[in-house]
N, C-alpha and C. Protein backbone atom coordinates (compact mmCIF):
# COMPACT_ATOMS: atom_id res chain seq x y z
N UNK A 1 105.98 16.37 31.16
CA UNK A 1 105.35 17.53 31.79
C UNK A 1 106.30 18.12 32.82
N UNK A 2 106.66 19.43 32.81
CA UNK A 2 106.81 19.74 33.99
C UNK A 2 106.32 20.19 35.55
N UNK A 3 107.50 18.86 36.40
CA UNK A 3 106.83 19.29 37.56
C UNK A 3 105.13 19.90 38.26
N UNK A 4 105.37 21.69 38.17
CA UNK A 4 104.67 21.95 39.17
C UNK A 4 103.22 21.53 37.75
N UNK A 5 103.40 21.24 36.68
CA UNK A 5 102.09 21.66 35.86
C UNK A 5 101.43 20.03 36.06
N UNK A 6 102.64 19.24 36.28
CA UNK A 6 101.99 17.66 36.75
C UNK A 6 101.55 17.57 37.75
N UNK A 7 101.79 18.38 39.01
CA UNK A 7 101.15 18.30 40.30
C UNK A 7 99.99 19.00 40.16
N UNK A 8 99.66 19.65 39.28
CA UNK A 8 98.13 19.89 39.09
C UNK A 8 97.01 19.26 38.65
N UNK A 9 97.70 18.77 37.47
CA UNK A 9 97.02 17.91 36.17
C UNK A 9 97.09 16.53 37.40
N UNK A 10 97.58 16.16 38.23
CA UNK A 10 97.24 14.76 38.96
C UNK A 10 96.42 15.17 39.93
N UNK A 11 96.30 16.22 40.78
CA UNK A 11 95.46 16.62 41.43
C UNK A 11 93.82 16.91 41.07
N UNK A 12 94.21 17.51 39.80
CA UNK A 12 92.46 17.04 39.13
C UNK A 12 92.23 15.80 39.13
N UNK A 13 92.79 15.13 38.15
CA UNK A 13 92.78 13.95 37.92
C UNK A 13 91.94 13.11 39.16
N UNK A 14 93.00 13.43 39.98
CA UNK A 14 92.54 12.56 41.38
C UNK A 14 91.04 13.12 41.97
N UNK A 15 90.83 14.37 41.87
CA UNK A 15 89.49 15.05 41.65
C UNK A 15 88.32 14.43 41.09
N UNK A 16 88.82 14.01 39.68
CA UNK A 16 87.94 13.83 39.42
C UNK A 16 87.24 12.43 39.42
N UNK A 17 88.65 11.71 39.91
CA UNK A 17 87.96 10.40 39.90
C UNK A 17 87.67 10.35 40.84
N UNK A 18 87.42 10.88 42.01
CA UNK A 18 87.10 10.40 43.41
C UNK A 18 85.32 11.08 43.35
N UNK A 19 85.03 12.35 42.42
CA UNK A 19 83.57 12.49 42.40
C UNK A 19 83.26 11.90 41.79
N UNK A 20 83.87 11.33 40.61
CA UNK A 20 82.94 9.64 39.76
C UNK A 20 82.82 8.75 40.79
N UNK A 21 83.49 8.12 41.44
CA UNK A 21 83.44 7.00 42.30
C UNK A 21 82.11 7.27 43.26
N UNK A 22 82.03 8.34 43.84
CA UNK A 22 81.24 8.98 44.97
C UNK A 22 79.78 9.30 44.24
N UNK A 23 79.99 9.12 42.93
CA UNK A 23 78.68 9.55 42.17
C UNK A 23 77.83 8.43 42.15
N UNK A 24 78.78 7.13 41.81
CA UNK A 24 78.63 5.81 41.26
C UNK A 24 77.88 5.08 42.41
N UNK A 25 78.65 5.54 43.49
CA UNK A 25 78.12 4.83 44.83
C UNK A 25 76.97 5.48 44.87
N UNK A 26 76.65 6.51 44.77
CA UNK A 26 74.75 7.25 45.39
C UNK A 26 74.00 6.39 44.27
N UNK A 27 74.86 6.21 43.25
CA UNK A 27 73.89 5.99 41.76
C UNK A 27 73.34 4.03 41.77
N UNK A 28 74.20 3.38 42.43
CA UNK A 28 74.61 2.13 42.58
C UNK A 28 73.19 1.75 43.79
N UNK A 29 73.33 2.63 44.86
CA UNK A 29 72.37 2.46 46.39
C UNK A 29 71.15 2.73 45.56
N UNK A 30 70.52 4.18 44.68
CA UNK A 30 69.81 4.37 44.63
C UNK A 30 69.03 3.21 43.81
N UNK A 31 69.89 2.59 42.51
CA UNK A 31 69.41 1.48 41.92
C UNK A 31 68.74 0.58 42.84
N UNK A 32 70.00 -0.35 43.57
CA UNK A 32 69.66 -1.63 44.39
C UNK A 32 68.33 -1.57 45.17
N UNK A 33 67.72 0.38 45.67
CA UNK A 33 66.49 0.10 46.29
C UNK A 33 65.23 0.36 44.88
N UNK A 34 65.17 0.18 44.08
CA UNK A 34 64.58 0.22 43.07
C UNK A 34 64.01 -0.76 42.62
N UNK A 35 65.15 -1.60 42.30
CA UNK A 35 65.43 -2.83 41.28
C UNK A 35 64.48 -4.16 42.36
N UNK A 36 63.78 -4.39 41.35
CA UNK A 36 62.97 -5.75 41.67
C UNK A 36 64.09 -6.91 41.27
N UNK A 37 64.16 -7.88 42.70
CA UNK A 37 64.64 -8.45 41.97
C UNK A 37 64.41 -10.13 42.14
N UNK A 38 64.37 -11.10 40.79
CA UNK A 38 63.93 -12.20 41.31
C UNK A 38 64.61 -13.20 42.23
N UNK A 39 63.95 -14.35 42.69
CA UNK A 39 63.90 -15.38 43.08
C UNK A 39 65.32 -16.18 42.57
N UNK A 40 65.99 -17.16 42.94
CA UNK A 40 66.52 -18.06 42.41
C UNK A 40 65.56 -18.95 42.02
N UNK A 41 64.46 -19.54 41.88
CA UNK A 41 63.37 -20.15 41.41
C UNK A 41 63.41 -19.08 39.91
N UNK A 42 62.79 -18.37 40.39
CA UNK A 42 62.41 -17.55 38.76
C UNK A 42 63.86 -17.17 37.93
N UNK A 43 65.38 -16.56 38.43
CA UNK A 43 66.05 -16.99 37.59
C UNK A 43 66.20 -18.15 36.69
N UNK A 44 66.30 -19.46 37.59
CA UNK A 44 66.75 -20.62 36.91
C UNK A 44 65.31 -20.64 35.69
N UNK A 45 64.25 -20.34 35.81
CA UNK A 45 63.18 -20.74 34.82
C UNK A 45 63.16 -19.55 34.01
N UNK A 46 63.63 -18.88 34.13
CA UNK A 46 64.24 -17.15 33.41
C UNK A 46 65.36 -17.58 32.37
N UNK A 47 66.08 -18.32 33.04
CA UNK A 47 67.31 -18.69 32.07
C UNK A 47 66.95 -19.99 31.38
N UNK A 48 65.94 -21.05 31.54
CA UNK A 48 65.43 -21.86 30.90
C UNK A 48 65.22 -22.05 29.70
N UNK A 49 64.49 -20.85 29.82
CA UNK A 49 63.24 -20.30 28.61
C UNK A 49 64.50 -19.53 27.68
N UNK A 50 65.00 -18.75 28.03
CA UNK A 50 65.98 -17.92 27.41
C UNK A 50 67.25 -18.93 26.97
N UNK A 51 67.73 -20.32 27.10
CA UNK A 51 68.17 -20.76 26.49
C UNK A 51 67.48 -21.67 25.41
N UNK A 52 66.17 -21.77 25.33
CA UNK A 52 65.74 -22.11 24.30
C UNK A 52 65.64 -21.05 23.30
N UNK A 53 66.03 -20.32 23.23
CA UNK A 53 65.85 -18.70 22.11
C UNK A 53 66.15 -19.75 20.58
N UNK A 54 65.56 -19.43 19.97
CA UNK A 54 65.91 -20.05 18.34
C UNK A 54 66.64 -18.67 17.41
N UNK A 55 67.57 -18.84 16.85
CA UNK A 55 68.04 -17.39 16.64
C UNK A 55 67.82 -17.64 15.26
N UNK A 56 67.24 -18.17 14.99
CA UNK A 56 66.91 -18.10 13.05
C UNK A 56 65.24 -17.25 13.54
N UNK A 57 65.74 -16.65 12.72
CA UNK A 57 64.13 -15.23 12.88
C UNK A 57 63.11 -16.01 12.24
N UNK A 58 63.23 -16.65 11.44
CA UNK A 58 62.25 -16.99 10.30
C UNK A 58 61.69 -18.53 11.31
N UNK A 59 61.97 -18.96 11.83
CA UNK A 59 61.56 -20.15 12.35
C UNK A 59 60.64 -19.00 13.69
N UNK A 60 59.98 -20.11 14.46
CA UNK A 60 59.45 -20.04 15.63
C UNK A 60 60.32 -20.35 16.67
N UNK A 61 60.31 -20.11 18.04
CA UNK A 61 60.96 -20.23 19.03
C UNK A 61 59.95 -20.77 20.38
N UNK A 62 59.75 -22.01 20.58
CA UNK A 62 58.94 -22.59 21.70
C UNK A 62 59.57 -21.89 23.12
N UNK A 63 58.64 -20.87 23.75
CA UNK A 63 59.28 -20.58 25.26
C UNK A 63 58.78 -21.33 26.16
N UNK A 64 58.14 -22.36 26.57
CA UNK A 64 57.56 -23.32 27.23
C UNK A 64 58.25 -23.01 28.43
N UNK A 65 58.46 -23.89 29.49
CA UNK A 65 59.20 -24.23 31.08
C UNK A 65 58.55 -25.39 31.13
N UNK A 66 59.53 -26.30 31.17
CA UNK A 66 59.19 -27.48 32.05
C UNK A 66 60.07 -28.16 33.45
N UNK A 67 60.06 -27.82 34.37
CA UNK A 67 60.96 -28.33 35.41
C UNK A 67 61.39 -28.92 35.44
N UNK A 68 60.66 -30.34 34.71
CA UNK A 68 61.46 -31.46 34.34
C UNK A 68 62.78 -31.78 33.20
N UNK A 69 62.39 -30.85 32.54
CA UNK A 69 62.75 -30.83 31.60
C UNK A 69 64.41 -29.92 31.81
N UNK A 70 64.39 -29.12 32.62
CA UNK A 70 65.57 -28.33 32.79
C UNK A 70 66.36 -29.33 33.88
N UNK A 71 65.30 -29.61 34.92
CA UNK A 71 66.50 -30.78 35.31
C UNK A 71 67.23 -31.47 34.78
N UNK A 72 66.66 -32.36 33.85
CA UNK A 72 67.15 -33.28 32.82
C UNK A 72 68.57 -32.46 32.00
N UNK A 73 68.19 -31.47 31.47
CA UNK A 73 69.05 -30.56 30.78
C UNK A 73 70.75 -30.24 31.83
N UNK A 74 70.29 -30.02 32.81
CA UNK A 74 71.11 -29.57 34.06
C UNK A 74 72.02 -30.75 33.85
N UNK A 75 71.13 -31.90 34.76
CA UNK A 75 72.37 -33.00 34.74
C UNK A 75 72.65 -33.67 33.78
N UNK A 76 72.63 -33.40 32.62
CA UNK A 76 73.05 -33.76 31.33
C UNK A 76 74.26 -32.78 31.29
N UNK A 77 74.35 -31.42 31.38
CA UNK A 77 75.55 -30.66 31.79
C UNK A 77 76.39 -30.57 32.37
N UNK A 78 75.85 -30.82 34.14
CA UNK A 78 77.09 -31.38 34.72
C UNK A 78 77.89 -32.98 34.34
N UNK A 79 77.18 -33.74 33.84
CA UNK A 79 77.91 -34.80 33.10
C UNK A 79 78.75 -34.35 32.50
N UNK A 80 78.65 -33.65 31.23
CA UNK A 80 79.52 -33.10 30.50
C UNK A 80 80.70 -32.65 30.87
N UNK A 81 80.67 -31.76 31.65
CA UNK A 81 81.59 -30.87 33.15
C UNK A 81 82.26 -32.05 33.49
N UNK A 82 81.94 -32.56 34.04
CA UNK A 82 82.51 -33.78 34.61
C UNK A 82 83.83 -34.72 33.84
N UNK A 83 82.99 -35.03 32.88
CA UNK A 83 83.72 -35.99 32.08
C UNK A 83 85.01 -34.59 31.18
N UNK A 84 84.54 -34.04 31.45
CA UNK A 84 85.66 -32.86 30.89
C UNK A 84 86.97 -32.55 31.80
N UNK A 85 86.34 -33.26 32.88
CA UNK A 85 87.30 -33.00 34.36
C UNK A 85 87.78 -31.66 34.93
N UNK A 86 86.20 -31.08 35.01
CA UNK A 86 86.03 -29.87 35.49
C UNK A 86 86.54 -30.02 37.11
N UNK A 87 87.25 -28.92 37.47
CA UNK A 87 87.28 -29.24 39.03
C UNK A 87 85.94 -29.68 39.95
N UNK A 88 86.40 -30.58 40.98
CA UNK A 88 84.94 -30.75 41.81
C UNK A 88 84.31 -29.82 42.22
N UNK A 89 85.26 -29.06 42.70
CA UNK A 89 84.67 -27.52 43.58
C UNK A 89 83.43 -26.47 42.73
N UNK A 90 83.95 -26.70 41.70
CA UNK A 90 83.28 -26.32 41.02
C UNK A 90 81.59 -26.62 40.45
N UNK A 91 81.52 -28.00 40.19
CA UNK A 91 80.41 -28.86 40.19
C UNK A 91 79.78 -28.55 41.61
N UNK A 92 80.37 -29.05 42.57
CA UNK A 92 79.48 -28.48 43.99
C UNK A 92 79.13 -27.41 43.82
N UNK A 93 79.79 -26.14 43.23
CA UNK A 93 79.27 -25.10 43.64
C UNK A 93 77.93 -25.01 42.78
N UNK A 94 78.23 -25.43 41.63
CA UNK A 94 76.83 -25.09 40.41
C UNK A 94 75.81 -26.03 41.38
N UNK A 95 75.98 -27.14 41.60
CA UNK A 95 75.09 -28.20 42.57
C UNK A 95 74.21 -27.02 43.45
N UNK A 96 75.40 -27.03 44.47
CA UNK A 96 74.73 -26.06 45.47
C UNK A 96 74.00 -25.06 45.07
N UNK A 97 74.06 -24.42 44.67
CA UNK A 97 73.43 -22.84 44.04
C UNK A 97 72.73 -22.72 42.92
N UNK A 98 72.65 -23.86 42.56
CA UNK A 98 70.88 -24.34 41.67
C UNK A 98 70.12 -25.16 42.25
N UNK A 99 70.59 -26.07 43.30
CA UNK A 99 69.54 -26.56 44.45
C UNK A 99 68.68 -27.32 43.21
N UNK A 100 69.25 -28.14 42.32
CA UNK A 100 68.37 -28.79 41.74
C UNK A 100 68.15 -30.40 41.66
């Protein structure tokens, strides 16, 4: 390109990404006061249920929750993790932030 026709074409450019960005942000605030959002209690039993999904259509799919039951599941995982010789930091962190 020449010159002066590139100092234009970047000047839009830069135009236009700075009103996307500025759009994104009103669009982003207006969501976050909208959006319901759950619990770490109701995630973890959100994602429970949703890893029991059966993906054969033709069968049934049990959505049950059992607390016990995801515990069990949990530290049956971090075992796994573990013996895989996942970093520690890591295990703490899943520890910590499922509080289970």
């Amino acid at each position: 390109m020449y010159p002066p026709n590139a100092e234009q074409f970047f000047v839009y450019l830069s135009g236009v990404v700075h009103e996307s960005l500025d759009w994104l942000a009103e669009a982003i605030a207006i969501l976050l006061g909208t959006i319901e959002h759950h619990t770490d209690e109701e995630i973890q039993e959100l994602a429970a249920i949703a890893g029991q999904t059966n993906f054969d259509l033709k069968a049934e799919s049990d959505l049950s929750f059992s607390a016990d039951e995801m515990k069990a599941r949990f530290a049956s995982a971090m075992e796994a993790l573990e013996q895989q010789g996942t970093d520690p930091r890591i295990l703490e962190f899943l520890q910590d932030k499922l509080k289970i």
